[in-house]
Protein backbone atom coordinates (compact mmCIF):
# COMPACT_ATOMS: atom_id res chain seq x y z
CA UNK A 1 97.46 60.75 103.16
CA UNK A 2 97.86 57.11 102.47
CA UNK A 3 97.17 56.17 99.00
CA UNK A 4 94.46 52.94 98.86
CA UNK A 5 95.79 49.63 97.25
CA UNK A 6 94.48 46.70 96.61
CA UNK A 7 95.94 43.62 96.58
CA UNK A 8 96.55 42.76 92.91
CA UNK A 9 97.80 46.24 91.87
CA UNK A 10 100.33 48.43 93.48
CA UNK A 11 98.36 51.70 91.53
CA UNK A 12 98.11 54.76 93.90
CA UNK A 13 94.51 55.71 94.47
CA UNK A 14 93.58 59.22 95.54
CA UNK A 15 91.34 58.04 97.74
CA UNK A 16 88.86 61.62 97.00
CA UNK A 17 89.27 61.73 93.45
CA UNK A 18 84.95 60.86 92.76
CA UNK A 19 84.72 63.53 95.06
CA UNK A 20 87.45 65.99 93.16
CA UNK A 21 86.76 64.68 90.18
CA UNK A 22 82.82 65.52 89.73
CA UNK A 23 83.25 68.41 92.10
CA UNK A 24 85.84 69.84 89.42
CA UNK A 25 83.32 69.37 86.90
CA UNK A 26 80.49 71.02 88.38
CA UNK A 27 82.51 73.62 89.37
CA UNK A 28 83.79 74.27 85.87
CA UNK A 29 80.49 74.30 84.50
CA UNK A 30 79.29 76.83 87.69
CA UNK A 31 82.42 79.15 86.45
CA UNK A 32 81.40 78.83 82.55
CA UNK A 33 77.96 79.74 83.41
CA UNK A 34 78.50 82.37 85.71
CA UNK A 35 81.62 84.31 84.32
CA UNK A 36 80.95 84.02 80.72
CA UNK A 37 80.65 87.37 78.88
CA UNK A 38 79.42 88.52 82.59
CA UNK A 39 81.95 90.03 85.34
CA UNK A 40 79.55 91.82 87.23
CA UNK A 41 76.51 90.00 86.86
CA UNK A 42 74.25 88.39 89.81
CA UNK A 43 75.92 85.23 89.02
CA UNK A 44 78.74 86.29 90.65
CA UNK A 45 77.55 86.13 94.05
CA UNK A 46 76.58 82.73 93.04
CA UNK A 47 79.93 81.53 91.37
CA UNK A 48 81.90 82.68 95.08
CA UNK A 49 79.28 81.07 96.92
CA UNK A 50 79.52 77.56 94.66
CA UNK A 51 83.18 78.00 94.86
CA UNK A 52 82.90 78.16 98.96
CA UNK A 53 80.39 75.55 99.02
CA UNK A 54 82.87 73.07 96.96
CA UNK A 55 85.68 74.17 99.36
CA UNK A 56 84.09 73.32 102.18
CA UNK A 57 82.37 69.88 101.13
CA UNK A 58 85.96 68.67 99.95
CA UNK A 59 87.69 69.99 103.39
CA UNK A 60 85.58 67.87 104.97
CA UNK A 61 85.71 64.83 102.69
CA UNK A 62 89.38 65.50 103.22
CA UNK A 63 89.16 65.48 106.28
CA UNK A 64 86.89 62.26 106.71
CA UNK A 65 89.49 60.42 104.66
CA UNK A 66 92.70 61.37 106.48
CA UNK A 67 92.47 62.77 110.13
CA UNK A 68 96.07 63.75 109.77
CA UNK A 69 96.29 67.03 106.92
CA UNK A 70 99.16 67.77 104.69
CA UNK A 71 101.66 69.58 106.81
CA UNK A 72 105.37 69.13 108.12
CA UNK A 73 107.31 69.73 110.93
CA UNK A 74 108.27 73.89 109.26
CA UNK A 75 104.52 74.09 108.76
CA UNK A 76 101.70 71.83 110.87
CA UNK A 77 98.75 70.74 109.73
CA UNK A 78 95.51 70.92 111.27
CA UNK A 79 94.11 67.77 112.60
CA UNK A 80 90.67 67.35 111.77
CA UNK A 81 89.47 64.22 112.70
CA UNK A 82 86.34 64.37 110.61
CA UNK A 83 84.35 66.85 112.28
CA UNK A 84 83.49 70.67 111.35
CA UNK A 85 86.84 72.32 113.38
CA UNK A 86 88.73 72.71 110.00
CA UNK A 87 86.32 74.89 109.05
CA UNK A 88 84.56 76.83 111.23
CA UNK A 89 87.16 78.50 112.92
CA UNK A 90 86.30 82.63 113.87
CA UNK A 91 89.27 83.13 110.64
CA UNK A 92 87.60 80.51 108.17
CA UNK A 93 83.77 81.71 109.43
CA UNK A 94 85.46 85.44 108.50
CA UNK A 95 86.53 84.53 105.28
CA UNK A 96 83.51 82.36 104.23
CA UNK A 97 80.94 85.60 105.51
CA UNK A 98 83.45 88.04 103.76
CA UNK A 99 83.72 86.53 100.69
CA UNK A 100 79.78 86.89 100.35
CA UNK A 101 79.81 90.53 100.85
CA UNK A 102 82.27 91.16 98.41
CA UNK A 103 80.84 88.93 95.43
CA UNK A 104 77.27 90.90 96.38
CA UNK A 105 79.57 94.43 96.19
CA UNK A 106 80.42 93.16 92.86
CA UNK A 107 77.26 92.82 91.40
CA UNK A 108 76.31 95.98 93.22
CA UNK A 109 78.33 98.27 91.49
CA UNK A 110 78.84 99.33 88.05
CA UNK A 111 82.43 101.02 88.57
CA UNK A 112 85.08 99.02 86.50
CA UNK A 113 88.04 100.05 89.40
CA UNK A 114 85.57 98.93 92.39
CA UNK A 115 84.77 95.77 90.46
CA UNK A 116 88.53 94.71 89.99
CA UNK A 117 89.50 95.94 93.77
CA UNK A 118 86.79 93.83 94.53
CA UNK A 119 87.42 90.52 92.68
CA UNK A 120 91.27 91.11 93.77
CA UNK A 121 90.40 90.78 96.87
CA UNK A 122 88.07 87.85 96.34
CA UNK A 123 91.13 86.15 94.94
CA UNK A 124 93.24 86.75 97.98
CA UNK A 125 91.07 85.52 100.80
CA UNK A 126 90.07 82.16 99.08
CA UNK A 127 94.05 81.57 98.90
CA UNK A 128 93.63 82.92 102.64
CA UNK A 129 90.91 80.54 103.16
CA UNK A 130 92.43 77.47 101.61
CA UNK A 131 95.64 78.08 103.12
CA UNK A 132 94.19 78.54 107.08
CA UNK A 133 92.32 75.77 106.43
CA UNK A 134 94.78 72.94 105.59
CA UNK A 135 97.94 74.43 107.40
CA UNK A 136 98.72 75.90 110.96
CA UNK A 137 99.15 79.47 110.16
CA UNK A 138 98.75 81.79 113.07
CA UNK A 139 102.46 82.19 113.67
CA UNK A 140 102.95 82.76 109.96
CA UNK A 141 104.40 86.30 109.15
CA UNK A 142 103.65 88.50 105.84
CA UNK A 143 106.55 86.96 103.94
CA UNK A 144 105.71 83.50 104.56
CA UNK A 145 102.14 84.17 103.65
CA UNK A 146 103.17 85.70 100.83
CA UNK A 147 105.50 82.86 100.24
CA UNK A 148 102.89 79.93 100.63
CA UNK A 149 100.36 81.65 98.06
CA UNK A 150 102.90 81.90 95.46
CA UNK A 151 103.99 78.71 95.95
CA UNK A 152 100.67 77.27 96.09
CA UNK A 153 99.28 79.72 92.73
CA UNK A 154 102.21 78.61 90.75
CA UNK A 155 103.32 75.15 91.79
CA UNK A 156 99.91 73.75 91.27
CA UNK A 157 100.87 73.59 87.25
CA UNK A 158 103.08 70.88 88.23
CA UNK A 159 99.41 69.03 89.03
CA UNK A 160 97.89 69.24 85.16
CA UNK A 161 98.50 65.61 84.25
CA UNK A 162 96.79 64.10 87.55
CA UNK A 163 93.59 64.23 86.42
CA UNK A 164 94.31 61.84 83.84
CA UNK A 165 96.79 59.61 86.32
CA UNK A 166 94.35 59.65 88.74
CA UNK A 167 91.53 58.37 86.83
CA UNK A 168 93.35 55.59 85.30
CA UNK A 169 94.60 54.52 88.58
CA UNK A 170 90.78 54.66 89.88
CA UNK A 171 89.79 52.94 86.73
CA UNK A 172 92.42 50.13 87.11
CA UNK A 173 91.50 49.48 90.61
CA UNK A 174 87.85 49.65 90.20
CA UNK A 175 88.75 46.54 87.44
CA UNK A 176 90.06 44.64 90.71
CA UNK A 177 87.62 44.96 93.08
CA UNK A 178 85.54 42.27 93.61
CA UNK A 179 81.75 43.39 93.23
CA UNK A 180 78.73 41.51 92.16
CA UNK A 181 77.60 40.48 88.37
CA UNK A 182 74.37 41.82 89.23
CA UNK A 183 75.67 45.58 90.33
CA UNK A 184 78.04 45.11 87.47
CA UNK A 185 74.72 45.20 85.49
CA UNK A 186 72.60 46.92 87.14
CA UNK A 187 75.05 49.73 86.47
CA UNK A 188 75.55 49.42 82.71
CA UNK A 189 71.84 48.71 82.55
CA UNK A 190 71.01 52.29 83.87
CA UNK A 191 73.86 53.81 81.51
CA UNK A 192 72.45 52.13 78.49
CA UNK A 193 68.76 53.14 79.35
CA UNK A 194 69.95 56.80 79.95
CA UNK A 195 71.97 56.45 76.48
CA UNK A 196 68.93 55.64 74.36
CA UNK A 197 66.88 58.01 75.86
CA UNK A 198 68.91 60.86 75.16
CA UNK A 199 69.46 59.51 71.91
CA UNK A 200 65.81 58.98 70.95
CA UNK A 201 64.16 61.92 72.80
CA UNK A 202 64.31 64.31 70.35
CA UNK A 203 62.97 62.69 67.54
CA UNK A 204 59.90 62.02 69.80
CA UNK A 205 59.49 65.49 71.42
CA UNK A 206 59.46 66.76 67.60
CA UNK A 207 56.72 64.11 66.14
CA UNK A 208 54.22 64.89 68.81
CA UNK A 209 54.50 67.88 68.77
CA UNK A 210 53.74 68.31 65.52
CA UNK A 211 50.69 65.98 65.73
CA UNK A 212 49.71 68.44 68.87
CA UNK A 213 49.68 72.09 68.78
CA UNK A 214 49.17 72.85 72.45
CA UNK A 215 51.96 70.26 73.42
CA UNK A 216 54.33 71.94 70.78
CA UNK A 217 53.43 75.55 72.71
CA UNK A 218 53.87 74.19 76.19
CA UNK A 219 57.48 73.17 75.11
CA UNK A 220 58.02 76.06 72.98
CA UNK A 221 57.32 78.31 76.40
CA UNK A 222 60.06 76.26 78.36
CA UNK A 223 62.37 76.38 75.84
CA UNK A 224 62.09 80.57 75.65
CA UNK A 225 63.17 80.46 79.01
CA UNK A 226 66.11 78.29 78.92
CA UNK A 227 66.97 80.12 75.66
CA UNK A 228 67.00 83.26 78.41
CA UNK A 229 69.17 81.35 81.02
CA UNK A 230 71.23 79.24 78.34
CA UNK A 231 75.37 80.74 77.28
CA UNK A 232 75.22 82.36 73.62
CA UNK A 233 78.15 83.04 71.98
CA UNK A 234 81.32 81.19 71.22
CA UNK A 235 81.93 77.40 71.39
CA UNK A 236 85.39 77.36 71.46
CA UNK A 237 85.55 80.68 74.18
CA UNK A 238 82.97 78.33 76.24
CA UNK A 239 85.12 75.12 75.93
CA UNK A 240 88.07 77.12 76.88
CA UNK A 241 86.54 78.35 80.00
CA UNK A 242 85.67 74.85 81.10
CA UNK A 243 88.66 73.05 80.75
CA UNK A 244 89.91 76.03 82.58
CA UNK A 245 87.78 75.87 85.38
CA UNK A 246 88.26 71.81 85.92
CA UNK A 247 91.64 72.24 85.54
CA UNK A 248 91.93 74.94 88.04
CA UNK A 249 89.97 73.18 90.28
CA UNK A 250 91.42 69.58 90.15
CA UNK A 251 95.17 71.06 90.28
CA UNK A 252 94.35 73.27 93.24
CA UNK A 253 93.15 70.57 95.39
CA UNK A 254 95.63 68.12 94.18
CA UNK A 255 98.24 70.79 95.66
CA UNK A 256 96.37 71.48 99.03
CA UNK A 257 96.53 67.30 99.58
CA UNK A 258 100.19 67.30 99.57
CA UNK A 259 101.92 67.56 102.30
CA UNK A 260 105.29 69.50 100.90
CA UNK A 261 104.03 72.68 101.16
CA UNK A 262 107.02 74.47 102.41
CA UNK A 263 107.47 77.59 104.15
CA UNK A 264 109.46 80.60 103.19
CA UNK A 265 113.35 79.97 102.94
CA UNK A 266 113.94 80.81 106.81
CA UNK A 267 116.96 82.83 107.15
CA UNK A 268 119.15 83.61 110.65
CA UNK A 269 118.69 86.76 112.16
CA UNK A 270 121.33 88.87 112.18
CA UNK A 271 122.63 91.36 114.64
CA UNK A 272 120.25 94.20 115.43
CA UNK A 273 123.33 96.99 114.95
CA UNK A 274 122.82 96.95 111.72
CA UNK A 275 118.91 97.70 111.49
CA UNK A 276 119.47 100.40 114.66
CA UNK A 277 122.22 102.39 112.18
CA UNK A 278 120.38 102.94 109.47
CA UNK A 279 117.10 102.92 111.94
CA UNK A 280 119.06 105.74 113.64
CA UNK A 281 119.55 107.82 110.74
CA UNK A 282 116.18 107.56 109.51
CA UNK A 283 114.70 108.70 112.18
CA UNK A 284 116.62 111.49 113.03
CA UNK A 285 115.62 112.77 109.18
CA UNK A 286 111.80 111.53 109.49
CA UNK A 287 111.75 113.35 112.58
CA UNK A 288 113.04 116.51 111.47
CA UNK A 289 110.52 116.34 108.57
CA UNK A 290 107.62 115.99 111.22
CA UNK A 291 108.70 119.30 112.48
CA UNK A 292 108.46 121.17 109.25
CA UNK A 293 105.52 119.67 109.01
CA UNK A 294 103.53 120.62 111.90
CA UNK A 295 105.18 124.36 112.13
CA UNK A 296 104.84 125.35 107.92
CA UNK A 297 101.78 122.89 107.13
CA UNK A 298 99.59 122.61 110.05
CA UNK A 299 100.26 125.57 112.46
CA UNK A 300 101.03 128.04 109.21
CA UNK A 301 104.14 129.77 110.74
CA UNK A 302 107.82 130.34 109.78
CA UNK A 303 108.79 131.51 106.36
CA UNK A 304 108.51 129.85 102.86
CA UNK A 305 110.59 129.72 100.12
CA UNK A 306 110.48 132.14 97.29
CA UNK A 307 107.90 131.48 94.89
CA UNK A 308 106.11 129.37 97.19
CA UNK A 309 102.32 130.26 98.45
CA UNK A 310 100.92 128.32 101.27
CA UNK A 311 98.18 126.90 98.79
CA UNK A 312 101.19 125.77 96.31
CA UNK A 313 103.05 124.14 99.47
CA UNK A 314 100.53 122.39 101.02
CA UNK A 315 99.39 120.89 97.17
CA UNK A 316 102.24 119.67 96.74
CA UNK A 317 104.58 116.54 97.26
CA UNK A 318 101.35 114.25 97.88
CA UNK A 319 101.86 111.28 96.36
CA UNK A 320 105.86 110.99 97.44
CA UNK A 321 104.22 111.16 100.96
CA UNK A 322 102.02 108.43 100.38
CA UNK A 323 104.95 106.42 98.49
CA UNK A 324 107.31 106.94 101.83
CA UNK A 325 104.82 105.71 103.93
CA UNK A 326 104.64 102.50 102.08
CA UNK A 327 108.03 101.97 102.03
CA UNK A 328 108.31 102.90 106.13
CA UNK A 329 105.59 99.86 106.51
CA UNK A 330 107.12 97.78 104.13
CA UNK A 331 111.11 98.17 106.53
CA UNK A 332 109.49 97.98 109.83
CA UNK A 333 108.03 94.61 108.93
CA UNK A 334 111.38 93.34 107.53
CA UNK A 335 113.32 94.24 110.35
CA UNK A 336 110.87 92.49 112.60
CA UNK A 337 112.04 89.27 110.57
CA UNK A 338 115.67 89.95 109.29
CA UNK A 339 116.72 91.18 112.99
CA UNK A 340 117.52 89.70 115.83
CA UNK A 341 114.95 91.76 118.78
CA UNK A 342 116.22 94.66 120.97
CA UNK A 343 114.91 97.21 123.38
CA UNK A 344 116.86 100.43 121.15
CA UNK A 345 115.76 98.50 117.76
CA UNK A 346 112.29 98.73 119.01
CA UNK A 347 112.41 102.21 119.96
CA UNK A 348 113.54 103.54 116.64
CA UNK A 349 111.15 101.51 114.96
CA UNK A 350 108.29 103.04 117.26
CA UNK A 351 109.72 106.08 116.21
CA UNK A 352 109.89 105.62 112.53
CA UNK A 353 106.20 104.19 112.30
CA UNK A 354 105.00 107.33 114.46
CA UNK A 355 106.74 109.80 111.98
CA UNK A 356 104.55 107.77 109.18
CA UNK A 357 101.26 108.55 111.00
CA UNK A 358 102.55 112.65 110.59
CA UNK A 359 103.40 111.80 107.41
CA UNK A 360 99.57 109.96 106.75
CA UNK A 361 98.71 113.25 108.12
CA UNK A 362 100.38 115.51 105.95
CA UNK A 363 99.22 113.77 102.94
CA UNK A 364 95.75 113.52 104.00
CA UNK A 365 95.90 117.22 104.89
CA UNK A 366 97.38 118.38 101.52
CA UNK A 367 95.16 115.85 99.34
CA UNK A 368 92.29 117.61 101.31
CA UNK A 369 93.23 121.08 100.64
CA UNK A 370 93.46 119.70 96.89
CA UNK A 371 90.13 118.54 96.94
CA UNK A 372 89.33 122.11 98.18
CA UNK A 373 89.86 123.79 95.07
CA UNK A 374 90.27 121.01 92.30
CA UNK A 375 87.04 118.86 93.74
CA UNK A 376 86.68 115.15 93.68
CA UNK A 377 87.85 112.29 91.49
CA UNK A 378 87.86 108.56 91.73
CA UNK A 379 92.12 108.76 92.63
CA UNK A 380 91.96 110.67 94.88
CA UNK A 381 89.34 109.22 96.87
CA UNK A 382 90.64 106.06 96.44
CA UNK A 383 94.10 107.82 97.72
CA UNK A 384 92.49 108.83 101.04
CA UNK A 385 90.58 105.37 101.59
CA UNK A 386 94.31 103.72 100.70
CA UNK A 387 95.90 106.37 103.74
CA UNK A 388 93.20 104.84 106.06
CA UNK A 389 94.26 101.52 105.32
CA UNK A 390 98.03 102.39 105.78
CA UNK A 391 97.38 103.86 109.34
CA UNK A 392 95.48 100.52 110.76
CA UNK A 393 98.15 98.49 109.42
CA UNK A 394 100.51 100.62 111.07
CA UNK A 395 98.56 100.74 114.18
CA UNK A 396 98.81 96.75 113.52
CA UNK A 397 102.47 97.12 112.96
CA UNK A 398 103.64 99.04 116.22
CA UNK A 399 101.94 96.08 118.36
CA UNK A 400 104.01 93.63 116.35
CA UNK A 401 107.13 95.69 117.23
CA UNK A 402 106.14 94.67 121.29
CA UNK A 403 104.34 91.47 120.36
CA UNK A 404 105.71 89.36 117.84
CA UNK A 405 103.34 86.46 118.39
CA UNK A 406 100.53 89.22 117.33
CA UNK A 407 99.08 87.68 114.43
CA UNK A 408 99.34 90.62 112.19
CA UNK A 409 98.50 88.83 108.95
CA UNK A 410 94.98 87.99 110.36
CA UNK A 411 94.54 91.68 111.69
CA UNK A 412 95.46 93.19 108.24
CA UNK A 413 93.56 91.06 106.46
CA UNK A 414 90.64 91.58 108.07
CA UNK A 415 91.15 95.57 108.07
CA UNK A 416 91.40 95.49 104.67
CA UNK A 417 88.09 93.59 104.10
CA UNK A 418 85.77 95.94 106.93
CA UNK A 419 87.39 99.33 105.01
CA UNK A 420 87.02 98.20 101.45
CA UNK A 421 83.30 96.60 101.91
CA UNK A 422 82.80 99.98 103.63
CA UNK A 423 84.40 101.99 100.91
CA UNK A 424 82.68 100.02 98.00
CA UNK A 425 79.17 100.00 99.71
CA UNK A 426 79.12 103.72 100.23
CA UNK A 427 79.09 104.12 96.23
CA UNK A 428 82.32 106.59 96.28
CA UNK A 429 80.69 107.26 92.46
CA UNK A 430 77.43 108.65 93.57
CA UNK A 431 79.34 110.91 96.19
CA UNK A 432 81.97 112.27 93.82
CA UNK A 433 78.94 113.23 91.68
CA UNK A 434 77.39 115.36 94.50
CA UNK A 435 79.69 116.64 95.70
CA UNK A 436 81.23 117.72 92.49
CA UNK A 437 77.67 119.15 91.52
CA UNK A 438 77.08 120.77 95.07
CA UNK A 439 80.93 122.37 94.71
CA UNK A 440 81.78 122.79 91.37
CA UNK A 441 81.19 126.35 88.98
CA UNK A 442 79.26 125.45 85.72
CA UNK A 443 81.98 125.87 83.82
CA UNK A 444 84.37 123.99 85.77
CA UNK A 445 86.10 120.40 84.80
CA UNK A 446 84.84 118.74 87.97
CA UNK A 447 81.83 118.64 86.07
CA UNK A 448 83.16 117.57 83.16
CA UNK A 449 84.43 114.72 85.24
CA UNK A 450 80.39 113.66 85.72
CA UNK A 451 80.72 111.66 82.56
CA UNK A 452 83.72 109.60 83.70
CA UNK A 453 81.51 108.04 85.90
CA UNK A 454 79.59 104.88 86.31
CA UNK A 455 76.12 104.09 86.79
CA UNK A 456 76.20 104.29 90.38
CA UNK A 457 76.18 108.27 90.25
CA UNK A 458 72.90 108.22 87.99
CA UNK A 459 70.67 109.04 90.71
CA UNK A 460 72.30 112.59 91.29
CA UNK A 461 73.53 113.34 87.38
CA UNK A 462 69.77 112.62 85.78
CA UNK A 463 68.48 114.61 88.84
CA UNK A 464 71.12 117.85 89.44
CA UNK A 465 72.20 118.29 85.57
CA UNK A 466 69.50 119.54 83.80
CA UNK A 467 67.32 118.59 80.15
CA UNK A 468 67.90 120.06 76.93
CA UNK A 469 66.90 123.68 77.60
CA UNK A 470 67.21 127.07 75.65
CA UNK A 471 68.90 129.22 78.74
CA UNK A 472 72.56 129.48 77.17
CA UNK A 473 73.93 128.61 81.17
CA UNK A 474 72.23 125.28 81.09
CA UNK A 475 73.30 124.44 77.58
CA UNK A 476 77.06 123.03 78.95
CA UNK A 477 74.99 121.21 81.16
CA UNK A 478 72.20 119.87 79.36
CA UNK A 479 75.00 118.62 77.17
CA UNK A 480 77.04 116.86 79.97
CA UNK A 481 73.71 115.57 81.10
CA UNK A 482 73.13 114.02 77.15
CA UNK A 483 76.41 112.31 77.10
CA UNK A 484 76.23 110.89 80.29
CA UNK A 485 72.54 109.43 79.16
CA UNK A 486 74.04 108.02 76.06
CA UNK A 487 76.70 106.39 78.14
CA UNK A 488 73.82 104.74 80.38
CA UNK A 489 72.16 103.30 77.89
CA UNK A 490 74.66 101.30 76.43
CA UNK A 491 75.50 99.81 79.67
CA UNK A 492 71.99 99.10 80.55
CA UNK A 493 71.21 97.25 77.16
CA UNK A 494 71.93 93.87 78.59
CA UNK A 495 70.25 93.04 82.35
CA UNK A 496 69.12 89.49 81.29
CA UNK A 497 68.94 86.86 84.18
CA UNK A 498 72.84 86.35 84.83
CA UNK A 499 74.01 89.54 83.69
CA UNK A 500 71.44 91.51 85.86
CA UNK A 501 73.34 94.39 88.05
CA UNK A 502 71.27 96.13 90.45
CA UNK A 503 73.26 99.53 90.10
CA UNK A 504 72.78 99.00 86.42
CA UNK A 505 69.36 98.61 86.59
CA UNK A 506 68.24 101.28 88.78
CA UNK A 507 70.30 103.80 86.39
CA UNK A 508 67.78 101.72 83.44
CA UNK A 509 64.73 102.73 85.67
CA UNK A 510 65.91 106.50 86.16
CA UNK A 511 66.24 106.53 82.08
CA UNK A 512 62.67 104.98 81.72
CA UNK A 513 61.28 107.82 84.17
């Protein structure tokens, strides 16, 4: 984007900085608002949807000013040419309607894990947003997508001192534009005006209404509720959290406009012989692990070792499972890029993924049979949601071996947004606590576990655990039952109009009934 000069400076302009400028400042005083004191409030909904809103206004003031993006010949830029295409694409549209759902999930839940998956997730797909917006990315793979959003996170610090650069430069030039006495005026009029208003309006609002009680109420009323709305608390915490927010807004932007956004350091691929010998060998071992697998796991035959039971067996070596599955993902995605293609290459690579979708079985099967006896827990529901994942971006995976023009970036990131809004709108609290209550003896830990618990599983503790009572059975559980109650009302105590939280409150209404 060409800088604007005039002709008795040579100053750079940034041609958008009224609009980043005061859009950085609303924006920082949207995040102070929102996020202060508050991370799960229904602000939050509001704070992604500003932030979106801002996005979106800028793209297209961006877009307005310069029909040619940022970009390069490694990385194209999308040509705009002042109309709506840079943004609603079917990717951005996803992203935009996505990000909704997730800020509402946020301030739908009271679980502290669900919140931070949530908000993590947030944080990716506006980087995923941003990026697809201003740069060509459907050829991109994982690793230059990872790339570009570290580059973009960390090299926008090298932006801090533009806001001040840039607003002298627009200062300077304003200086040497010709305009008219009378808007000159006109102008400073208004400012002055404004000035001595806000300088003489309290004095006035106090005087009258002392002379007049039913004036002094009527402003007394409006200011209770802006007390309501209005940030308590800290100064400094609050000044912090502005300058932070303008900061992170002006810096961002000022590192989307430039057009040296590199890709990943390309590298030659090398000869497939390589990948296919240690392909080879992996296979052979994953595939002899498959068999154990389906004749001592699933079909229940052949012999174990001593000191082994079939319950003890099939318990153990979850998590390893799930940890070799990663890594399997993780090497058939860099041989895709480190390797030059090849017909054997992609046939122990189809092999390889289809031993991890045994494997996904296996673990699934022995977390399962965990569950069985030990009952529910927030890991291990999170563990099976997380082997769901794995399996659609392996499905995702074997078309890339076939396909590599598949774009599997898009496809995974839109598999992980469907499962977790799933997941988090299901309230995996509130089922634990059923079926923990449905399955577990009175004297078991599962129940125990109830108090671990957030608000969301309210509805079935307060209504399966029962009140203080004198039968010495129900004593454990009238207990459980107390603490959980005490733990409710301390997270209820605040629902004021930004920190409201609607899982919050209904556990606030169960209390009052």
């Amino acid at each position: 984007m060409e800088p604007v000069k005039t002709n008795e400076t040579t100053t750079p302009v940034n041609p958008l900085f009224p609009v980043m400028g005061i859009g950085s400042l609303l924006y920082a005083l949207l995040y102070t608002i929102c996020l202060y004191h508050n991370p799960s409030g229904i602000s939050y909904p509001f704070y992604i949807g500003g932030t979106c809103l801002f996005f979106c206004f800028f793209r297209m003031k961006s877009s307005l000013a310069d029909s040619s993006c940022a970009g390069n010949v490694a990385m194209q830029s999308i040509s705009c040419k002042g109309n709506y295409n840079c943004i609603l694409t079917p990717m951005t549209i996803f992203d935009l309607s996505s990000l909704m759902l997730l800020a509402l999930s946020v301030c739908f839940t009271d679980s502290s894990y669900l919140i931070l998956l949530g908000k993590t997730l947030i944080f990716f797909l506006l980087l995923h947003l941003f990026l697809c917006s201003f740069y060509e990315d459907r050829h991109w793979d994982i690793f230059t997508y990872v790339w570009a959003m570290i580059k973009t996170v960390f090299s926008s610090l090298a932006f801090l001192a533009c806001p001040f650069t840039d607003l002298t430069a627009y200062v300077k030039n304003r200086r040497n534009i010709q305009t008219s006495h009378t808007d000159n005026r006109r102008v400073l009029s208004i400012v002055i005006g404004l000035t001595v208003a806000l300088l003489a309006l309290p004095v006035i609002l106090l005087l009258l209404g002392s002379a007049d009680a039913v004036f002094a109420n009527l402003f007394q009323d409006a200011w209770n509720v802006f007390e309501g709305i209005m940030i308590h608390g800290d100064i400094l915490t609050i000044l912090v959290m502005f300058l932070f927010g303008f900061f992170l807004s002006y810096c961002l932007l000022c590192r989307l406009q430039t057009p040296n956004l590199k890709e990943a350091p390309s590298c030659q691929k090398e000869d497939p012989v390589i990948a296919i010998t240690f392909t080879f060998i992996f296979s052979v071992i994953y595939v002899l692990f498959c068999v154990i697998q389906i004749v001592y796991l699933f079909a229940g035959l052949g012999t174990l070792p001593e000191n082994y039971t079939y319950a003890s067996y099939a318990r153990a070596g979850f998590f390893q499972l799930v940890f070799v599955c990663l890594i399997n993902l993780v090497s058939v995605l860099l041989c895709i890029r480190l390797f030059r293609p090849h017909r054997i290459l992609q046939l122990l690579l189809s092999v390889v993924s289809l031993c991890t979708f045994v494997m996904i079985a296996s673990s699934a099967y022995r977390m399962l049979l965990y569950i069985s006896v030990y009952h529910l827990t927030v890991l291990r529901v999170f563990v099976l949601w997380s082997l769901l994942v794995i399996s659609f971006l392996m499905i995702g995976t074997l078309i890339l071996i076939y396909k590599p023009d598949f774009p599997f970036v898009r496809y995974g990131i839109i598999v992980v947004t469907v499962l977790f809004l799933l997941y988090s709108f299901s309230r995996p609290d509130y089922r634990i606590a059923r079926y923990n209550i449905s399955h577990a003896a009175k004297d078991d830990y599962a129940l125990t576990y109830l108090c671990q618990l957030s608000a969301d599983a309210a509805p079935v503790v307060l209504g399966k655990l029962p009140k203080e009572s004198d039968d010495p059975d129900d004593y454990y559980l009238s207990n459980l039952r107390q603490e959980y109650v005490d733990y409710l009302s301390d997270c209820t105590s605040d629902l004021s109009i930004r920190s409201f939280n609607f899982s919050r409150w209904k556990a606030k209404k169960l209390l009052g009934n």
